[in-house]
N, C-alpha and C. Protein backbone atom coordinates (compact mmCIF):
# COMPACT_ATOMS: atom_id res chain seq x y z
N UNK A 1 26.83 90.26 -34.96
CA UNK A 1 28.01 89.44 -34.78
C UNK A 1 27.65 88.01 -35.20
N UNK A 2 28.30 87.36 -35.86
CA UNK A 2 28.08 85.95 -36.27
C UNK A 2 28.40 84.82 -35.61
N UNK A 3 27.61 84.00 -35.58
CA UNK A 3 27.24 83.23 -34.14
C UNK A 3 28.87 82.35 -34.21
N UNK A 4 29.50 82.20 -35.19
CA UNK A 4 30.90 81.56 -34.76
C UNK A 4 31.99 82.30 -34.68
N UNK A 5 31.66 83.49 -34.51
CA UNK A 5 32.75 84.43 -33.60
C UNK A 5 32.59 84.42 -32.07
N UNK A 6 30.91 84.80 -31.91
CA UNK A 6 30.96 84.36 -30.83
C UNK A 6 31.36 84.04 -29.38
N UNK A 7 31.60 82.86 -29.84
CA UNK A 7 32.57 81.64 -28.54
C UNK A 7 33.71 82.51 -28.64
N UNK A 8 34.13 82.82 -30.14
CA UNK A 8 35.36 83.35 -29.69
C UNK A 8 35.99 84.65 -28.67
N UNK A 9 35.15 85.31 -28.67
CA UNK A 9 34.93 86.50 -28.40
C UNK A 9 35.11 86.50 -26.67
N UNK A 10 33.76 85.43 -26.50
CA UNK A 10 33.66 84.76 -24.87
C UNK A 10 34.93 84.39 -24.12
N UNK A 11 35.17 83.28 -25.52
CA UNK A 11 37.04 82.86 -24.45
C UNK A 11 38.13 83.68 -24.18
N UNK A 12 37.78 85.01 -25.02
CA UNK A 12 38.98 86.00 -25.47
C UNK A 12 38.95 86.71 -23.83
N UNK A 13 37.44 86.85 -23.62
CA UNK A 13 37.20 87.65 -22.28
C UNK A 13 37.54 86.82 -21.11
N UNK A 14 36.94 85.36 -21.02
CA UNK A 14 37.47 84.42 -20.09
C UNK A 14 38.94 84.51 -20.03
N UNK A 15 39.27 84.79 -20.87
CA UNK A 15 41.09 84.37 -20.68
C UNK A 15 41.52 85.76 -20.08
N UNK A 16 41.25 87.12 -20.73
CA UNK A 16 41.70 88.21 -20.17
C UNK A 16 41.00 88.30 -18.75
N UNK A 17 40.20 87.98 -18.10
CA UNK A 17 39.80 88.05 -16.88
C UNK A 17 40.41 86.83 -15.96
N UNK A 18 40.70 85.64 -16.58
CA UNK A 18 42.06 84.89 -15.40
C UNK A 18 43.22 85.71 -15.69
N UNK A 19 43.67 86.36 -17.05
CA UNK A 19 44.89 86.71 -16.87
C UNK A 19 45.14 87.56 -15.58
N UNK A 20 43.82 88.70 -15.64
CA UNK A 20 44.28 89.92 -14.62
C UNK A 20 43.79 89.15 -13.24
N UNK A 21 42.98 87.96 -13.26
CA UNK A 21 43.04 87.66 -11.59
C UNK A 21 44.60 86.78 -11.40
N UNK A 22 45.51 86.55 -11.93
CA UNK A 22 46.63 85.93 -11.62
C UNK A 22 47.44 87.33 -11.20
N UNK A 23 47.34 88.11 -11.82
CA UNK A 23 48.53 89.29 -11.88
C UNK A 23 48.11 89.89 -10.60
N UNK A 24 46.77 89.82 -9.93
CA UNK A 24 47.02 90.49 -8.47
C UNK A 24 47.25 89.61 -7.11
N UNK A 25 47.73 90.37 -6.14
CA UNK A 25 48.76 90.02 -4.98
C UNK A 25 48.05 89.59 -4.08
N UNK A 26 47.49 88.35 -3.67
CA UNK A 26 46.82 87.58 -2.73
C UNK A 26 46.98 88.36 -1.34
N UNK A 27 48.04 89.24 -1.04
CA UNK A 27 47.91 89.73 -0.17
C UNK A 27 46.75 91.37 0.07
N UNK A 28 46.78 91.70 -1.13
CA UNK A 28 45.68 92.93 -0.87
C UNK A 28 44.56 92.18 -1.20
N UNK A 29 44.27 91.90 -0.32
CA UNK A 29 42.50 91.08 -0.12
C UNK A 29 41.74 92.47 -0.08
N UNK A 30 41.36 93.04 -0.41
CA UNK A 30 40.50 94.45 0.20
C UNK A 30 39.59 94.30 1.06
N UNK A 31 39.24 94.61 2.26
CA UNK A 31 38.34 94.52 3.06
C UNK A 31 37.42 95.47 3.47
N UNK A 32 36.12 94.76 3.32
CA UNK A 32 34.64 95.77 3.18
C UNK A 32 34.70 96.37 4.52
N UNK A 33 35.42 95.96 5.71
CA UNK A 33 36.08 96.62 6.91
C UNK A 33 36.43 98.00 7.14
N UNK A 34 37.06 98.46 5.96
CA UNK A 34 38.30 99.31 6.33
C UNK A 34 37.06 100.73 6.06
N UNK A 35 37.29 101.31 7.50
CA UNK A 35 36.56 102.13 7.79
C UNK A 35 35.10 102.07 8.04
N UNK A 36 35.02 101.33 8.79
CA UNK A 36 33.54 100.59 9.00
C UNK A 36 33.71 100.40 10.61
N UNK A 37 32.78 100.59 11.29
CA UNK A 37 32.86 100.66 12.64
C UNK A 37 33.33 98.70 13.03
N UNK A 38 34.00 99.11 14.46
CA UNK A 38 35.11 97.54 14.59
C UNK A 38 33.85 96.41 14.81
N UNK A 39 33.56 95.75 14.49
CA UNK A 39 32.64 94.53 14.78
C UNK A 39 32.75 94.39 17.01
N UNK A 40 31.85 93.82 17.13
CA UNK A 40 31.94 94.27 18.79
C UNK A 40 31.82 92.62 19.14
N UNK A 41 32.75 92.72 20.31
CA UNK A 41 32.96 91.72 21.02
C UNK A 41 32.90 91.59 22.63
N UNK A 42 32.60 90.57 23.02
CA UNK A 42 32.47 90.64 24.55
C UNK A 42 32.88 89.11 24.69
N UNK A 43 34.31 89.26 25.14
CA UNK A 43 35.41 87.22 24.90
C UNK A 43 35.53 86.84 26.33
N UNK A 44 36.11 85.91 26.80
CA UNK A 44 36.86 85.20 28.13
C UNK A 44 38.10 86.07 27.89
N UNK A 45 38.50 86.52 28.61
CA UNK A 45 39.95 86.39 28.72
C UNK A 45 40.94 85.40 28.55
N UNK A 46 41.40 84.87 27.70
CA UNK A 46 42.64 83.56 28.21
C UNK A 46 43.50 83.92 29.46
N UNK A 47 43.88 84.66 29.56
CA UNK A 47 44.42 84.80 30.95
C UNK A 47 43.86 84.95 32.28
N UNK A 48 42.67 85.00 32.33
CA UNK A 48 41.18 84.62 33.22
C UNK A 48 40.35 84.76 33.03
N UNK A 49 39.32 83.51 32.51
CA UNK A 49 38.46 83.55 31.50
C UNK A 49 36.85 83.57 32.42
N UNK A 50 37.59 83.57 33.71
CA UNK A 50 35.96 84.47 34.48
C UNK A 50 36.22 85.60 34.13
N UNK A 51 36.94 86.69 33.41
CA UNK A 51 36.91 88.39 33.35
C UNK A 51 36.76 88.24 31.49
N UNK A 52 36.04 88.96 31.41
CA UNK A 52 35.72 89.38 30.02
C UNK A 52 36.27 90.61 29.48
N UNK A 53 36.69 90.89 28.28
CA UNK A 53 37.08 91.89 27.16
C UNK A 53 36.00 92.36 26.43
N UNK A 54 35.64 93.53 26.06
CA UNK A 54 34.87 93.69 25.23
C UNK A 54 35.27 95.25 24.21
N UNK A 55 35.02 95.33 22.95
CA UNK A 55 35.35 96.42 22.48
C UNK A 55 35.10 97.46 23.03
N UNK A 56 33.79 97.60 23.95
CA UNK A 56 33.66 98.33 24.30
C UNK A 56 34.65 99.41 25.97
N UNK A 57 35.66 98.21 25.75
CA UNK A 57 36.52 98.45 27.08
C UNK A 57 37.82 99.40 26.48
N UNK A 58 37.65 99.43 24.73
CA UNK A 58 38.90 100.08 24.18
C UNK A 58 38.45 101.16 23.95
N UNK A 59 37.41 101.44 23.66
CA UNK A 59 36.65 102.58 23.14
C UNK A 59 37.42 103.89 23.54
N UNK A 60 37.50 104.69 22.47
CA UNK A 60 38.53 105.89 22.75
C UNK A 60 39.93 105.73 22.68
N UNK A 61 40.10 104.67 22.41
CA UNK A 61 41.90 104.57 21.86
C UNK A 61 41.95 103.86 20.88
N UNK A 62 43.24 103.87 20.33
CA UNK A 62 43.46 103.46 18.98
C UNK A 62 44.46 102.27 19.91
N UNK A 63 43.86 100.83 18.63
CA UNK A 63 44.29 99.51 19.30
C UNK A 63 44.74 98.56 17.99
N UNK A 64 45.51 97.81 18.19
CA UNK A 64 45.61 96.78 17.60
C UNK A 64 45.27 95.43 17.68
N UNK A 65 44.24 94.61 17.01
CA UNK A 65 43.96 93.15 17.29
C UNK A 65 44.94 92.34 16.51
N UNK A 66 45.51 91.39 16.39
CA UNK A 66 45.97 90.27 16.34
C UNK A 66 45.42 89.03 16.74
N UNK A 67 45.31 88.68 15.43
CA UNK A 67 44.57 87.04 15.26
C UNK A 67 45.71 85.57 15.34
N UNK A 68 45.37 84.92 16.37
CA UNK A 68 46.56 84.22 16.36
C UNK A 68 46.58 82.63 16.73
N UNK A 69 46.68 82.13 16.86
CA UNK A 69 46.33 80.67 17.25
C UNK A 69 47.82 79.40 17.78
N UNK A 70 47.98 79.12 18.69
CA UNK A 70 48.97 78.22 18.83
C UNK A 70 49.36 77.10 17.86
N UNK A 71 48.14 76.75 16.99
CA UNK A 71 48.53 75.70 15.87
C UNK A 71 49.26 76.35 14.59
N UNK A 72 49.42 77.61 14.51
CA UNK A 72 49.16 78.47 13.64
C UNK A 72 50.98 78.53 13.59
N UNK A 73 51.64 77.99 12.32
CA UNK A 73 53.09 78.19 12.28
C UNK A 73 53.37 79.54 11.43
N UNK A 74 52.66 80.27 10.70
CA UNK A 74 53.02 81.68 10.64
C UNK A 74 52.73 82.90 11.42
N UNK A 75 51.78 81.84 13.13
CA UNK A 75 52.10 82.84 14.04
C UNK A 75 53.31 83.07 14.62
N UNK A 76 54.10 81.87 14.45
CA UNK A 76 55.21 81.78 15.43
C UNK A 76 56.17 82.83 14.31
N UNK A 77 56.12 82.48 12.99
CA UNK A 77 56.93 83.59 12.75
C UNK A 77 56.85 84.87 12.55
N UNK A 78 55.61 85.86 13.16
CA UNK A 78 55.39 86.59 13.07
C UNK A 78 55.55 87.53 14.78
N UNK A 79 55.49 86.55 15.53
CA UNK A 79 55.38 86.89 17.07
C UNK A 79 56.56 87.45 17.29
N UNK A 80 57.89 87.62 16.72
CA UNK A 80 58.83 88.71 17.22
C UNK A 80 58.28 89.85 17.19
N UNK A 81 58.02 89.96 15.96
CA UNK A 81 57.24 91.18 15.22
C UNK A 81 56.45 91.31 16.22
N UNK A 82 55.28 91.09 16.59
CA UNK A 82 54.47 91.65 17.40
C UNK A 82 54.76 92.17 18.70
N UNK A 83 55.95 91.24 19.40
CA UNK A 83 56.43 91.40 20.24
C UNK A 83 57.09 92.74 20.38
N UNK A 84 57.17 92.99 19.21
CA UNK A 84 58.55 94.55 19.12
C UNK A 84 57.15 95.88 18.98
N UNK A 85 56.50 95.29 18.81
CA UNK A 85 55.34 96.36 18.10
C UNK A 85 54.49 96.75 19.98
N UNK A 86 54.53 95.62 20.18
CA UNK A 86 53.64 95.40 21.57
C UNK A 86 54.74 96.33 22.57
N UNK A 87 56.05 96.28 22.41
CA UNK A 87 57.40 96.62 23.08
C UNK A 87 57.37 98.31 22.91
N UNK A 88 56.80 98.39 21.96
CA UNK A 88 56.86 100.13 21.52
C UNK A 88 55.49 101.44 22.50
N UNK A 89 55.23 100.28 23.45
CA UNK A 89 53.94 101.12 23.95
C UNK A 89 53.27 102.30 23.56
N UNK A 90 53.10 102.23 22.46
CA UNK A 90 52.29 103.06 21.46
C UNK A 90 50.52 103.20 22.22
N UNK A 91 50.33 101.48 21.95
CA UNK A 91 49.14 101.07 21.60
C UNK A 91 48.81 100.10 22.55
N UNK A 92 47.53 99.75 22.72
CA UNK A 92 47.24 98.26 23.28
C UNK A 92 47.14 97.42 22.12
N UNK A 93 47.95 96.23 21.97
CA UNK A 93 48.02 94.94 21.37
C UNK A 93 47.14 94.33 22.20
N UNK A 94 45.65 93.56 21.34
CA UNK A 94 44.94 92.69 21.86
C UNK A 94 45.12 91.47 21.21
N UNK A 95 45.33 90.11 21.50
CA UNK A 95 45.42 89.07 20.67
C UNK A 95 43.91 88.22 21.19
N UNK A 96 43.61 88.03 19.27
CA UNK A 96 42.41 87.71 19.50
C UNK A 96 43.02 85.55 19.34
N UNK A 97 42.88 85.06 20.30
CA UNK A 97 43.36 83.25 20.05
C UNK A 97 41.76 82.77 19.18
N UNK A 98 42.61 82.11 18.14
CA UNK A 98 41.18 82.01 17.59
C UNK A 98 41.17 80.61 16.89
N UNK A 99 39.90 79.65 16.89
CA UNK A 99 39.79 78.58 17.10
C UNK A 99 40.81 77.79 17.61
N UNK A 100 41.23 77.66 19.01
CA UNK A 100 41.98 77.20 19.49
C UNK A 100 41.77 76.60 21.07
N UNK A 101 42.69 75.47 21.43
CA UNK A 101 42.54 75.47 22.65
C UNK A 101 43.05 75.98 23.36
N UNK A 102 42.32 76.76 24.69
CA UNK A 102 42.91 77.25 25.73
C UNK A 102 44.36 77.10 26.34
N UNK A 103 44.20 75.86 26.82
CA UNK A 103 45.33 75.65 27.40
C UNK A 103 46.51 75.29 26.54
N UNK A 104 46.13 75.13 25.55
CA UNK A 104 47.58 75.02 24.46
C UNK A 104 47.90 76.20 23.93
N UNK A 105 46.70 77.55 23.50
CA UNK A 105 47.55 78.61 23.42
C UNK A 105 48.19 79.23 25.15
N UNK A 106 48.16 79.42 26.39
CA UNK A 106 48.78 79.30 27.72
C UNK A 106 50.29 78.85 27.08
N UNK A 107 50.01 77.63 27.11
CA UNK A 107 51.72 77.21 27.00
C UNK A 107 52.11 77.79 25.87
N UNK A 108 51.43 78.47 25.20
CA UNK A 108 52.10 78.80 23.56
C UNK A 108 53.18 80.34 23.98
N UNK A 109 52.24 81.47 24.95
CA UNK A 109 52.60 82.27 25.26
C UNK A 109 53.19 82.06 26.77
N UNK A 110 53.37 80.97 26.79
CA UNK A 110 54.51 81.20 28.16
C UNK A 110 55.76 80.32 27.58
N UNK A 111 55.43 79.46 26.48
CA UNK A 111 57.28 79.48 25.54
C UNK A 111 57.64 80.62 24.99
N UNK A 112 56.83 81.34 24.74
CA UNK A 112 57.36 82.34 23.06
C UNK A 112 57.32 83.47 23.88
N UNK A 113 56.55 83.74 24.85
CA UNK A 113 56.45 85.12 25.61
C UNK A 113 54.90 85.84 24.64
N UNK A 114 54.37 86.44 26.29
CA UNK A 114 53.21 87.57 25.49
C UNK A 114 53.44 88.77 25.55
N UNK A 115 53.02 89.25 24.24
CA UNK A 115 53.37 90.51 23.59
C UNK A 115 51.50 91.15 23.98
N UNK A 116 50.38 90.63 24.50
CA UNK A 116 49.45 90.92 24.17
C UNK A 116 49.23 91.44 25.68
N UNK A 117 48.24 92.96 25.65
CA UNK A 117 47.65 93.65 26.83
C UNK A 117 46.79 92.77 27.61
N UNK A 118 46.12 91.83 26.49
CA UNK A 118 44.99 90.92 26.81
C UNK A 118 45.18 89.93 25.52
N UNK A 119 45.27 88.68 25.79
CA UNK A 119 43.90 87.79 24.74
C UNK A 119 42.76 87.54 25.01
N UNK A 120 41.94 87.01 24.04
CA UNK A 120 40.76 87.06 24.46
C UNK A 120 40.67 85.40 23.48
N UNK A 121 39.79 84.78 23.85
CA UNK A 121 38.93 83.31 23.01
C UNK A 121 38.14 83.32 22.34
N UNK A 122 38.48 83.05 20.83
CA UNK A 122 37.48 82.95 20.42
C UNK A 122 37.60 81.52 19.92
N UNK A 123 37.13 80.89 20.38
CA UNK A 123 37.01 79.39 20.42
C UNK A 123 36.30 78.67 19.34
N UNK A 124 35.14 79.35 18.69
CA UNK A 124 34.68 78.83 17.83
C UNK A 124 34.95 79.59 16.17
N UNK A 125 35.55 80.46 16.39
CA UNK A 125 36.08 81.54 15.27
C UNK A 125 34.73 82.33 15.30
N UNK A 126 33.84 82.48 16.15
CA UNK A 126 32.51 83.55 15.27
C UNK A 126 32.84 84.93 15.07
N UNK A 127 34.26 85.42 16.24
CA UNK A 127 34.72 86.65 16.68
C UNK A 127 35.06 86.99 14.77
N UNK A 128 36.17 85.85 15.09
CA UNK A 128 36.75 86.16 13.82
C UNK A 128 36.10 86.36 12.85
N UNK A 129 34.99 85.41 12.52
CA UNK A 129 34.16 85.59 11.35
C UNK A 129 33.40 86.69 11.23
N UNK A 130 33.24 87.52 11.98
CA UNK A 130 32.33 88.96 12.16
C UNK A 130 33.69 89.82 11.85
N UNK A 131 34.71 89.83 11.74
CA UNK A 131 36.06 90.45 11.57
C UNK A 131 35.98 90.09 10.25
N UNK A 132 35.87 89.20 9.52
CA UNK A 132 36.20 88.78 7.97
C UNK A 132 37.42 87.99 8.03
N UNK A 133 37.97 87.44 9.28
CA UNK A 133 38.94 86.41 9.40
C UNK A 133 39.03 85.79 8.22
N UNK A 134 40.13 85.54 7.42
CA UNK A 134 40.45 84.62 6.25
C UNK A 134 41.18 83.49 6.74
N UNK A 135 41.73 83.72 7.49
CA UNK A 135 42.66 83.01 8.10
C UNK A 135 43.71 83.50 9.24
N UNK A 136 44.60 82.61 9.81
CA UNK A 136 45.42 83.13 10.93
C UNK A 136 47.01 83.24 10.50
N UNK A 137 47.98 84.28 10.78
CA UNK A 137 47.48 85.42 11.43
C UNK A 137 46.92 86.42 10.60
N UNK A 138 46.25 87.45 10.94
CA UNK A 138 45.89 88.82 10.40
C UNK A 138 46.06 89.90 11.52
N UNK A 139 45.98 91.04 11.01
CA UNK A 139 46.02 92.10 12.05
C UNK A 139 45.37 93.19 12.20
N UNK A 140 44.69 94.12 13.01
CA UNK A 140 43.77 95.10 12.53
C UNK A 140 44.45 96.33 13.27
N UNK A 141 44.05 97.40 12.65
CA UNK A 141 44.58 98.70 13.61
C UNK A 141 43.28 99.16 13.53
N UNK A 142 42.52 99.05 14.83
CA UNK A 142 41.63 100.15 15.20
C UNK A 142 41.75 101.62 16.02
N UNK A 143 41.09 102.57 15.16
CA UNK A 143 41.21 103.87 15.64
C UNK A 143 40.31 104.07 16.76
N UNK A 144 40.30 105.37 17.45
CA UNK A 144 40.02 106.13 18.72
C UNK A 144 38.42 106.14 18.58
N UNK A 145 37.90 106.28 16.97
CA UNK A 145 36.89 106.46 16.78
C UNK A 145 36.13 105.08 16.29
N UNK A 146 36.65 103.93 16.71
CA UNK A 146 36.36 102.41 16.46
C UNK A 146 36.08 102.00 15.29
N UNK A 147 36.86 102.64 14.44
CA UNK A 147 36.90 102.21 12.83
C UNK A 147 38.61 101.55 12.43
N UNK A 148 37.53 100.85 11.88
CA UNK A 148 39.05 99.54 11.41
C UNK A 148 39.52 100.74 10.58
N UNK A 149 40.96 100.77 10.58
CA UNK A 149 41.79 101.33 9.67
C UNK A 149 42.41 101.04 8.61
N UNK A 150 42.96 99.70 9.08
CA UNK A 150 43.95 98.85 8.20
C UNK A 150 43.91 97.30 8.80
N UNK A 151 43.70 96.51 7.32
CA UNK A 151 43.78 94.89 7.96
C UNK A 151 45.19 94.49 7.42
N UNK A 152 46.00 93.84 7.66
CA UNK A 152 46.92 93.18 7.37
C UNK A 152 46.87 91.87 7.38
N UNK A 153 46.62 91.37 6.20
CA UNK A 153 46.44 89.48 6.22
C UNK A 153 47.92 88.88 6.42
N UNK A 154 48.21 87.80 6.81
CA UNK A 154 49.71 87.14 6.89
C UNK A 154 50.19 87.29 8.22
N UNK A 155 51.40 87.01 8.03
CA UNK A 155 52.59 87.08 8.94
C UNK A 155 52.53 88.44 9.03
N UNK A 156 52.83 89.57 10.36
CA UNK A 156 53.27 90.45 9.69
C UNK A 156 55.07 90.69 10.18
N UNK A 157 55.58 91.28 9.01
CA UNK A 157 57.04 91.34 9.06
C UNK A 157 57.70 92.61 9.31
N UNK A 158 59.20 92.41 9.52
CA UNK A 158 59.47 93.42 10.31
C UNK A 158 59.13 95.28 9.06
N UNK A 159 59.22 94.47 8.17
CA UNK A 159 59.07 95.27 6.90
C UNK A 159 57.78 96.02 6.75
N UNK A 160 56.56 94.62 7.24
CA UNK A 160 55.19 95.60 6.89
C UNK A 160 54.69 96.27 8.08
N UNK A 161 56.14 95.73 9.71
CA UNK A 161 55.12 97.02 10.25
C UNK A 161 55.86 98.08 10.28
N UNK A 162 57.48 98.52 9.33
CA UNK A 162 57.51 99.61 9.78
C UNK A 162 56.87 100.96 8.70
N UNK A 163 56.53 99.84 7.30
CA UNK A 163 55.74 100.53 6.24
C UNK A 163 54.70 100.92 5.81
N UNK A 164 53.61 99.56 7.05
CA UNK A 164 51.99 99.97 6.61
C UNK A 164 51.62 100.26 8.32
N UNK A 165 51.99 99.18 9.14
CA UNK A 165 51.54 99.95 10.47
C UNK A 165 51.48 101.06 10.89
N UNK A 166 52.84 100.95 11.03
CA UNK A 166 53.63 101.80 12.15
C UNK A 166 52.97 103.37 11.32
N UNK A 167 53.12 103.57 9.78
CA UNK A 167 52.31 104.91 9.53
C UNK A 167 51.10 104.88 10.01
N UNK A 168 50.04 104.06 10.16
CA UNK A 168 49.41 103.72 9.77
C UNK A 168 48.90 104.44 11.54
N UNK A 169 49.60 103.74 12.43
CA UNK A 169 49.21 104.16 13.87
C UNK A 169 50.14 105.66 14.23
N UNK A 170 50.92 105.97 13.29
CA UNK A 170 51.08 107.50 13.70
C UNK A 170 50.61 108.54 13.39
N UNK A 171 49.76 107.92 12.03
CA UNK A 171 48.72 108.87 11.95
C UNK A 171 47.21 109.21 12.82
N UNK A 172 47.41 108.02 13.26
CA UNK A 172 46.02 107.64 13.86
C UNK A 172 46.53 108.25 15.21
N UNK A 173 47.51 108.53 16.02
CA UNK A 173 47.89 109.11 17.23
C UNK A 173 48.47 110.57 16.89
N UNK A 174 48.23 110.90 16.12
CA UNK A 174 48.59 112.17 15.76
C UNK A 174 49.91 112.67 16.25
C-alpha cells in the first residue's frame, strides 16, 4: 500500500467507527453484570440505620434494587413508576439512596411517599460502584439465584417496566 493512501485509509476507519458509535442508544450500556452473581452488601438502613441490610438477607428471592438519590430530578420522575411496581407485590423493591444525605433523602420519601421494602445508604457511592453505578437512577432485577438479570439505566417509565421488567420478573417467578 503506498504510504499516501495510507492516512487515507486510517481516517476512512476513524470516521466509520464514530459513525457506528453515534448510531447506538446510550441507553443499552451493556453490563458485564448481567448474569454475574449480585455484588454483596451489608448498608444502614435509612429507616434505622442501627439495623443493617445485607444481600445476604434476600437470598432466595427474586428482588429489585433501585438506585436513587433525593438530589436526583430523574428520580422524582421515575418514583410513580416505582411506586406502581413496588404496589404490585410481586417482589421486594430495595432502594439503594446513593451518595446522598440521610436526612434529606427521609424528607424526600416522606413528600413523594416510599415505594421501598427497605433503603439502604450508600453514602459514599462504593455500593454503587461495585454495582457499575453510571449514574442515578438505575435499576436491577435480581433473581432467586442472586444473579443480576437485567440493569435498566435511566428513569424507568411506565413503558420500560411493562416491556423489559415486568417480563423480565415473570419469568424469573415463574
Amino acid at each position: 500500500m503506498s504510504r499516501s493512501i495510507l492516512p487515507l485509509v486510517v481516517f476512512a476507519l476513524m470516521v466509520g467507527l464514530l459513525w457506528h458509535g453515534l448510531s447506538l442508544d446510550p441507553k443499552k450500556v451493556p453490563s458485564p453484570l448481567i448474569d454475574k452473581q449480585a455484588p454483596s452488601f451489608s448498608l444502614a438502613m435509612l429507616e434505622d440505620p442501627s439495623r443493617k441490610l445485607s444481600t445476604g438477607d434476600l437470598a432466595g428471592q427474586v428482588w429489585v434494587l433501585n438506585v436513587w438519590a433525593s438530589w436526583c430530578v430523574s428520580c422524582r420522575a421515575e418514583h410513580e413508576v416505582i411506586t406502581a411496581l413496588a404496589g404490585r407485590n410481586l417482589v421486594t423493591v430495595v432502594g439503594l439512596n446513593y451518595k446522598d444525605d440521610p436526612a434529606d433523602a427521609a424528607k424526600w420519601l416522606q413528600k413523594f411517599g416510599n415505594p421501598y421494602a427497605v433503603s439502604v445508604i450508600d453514602r459514599d457511592g462504593r455500593v454503587g460502584m461495585d454495582w457499575g453505578v453510571y449514574g442515578v437512577p438505575e435499576t436491577f432485577v435480581i433473581g432467586a439465584d442472586g444473579l443480576i438479570r437485567y440493569k435498566h439505566i435511566g428513569p424507568v417509565t411506565h413503558e420500560s417496566l411493562e416491556r423489559k421488567i415486568m417480563p423480565k420478573l415473570e419469568e424469573l417467578l415463574g
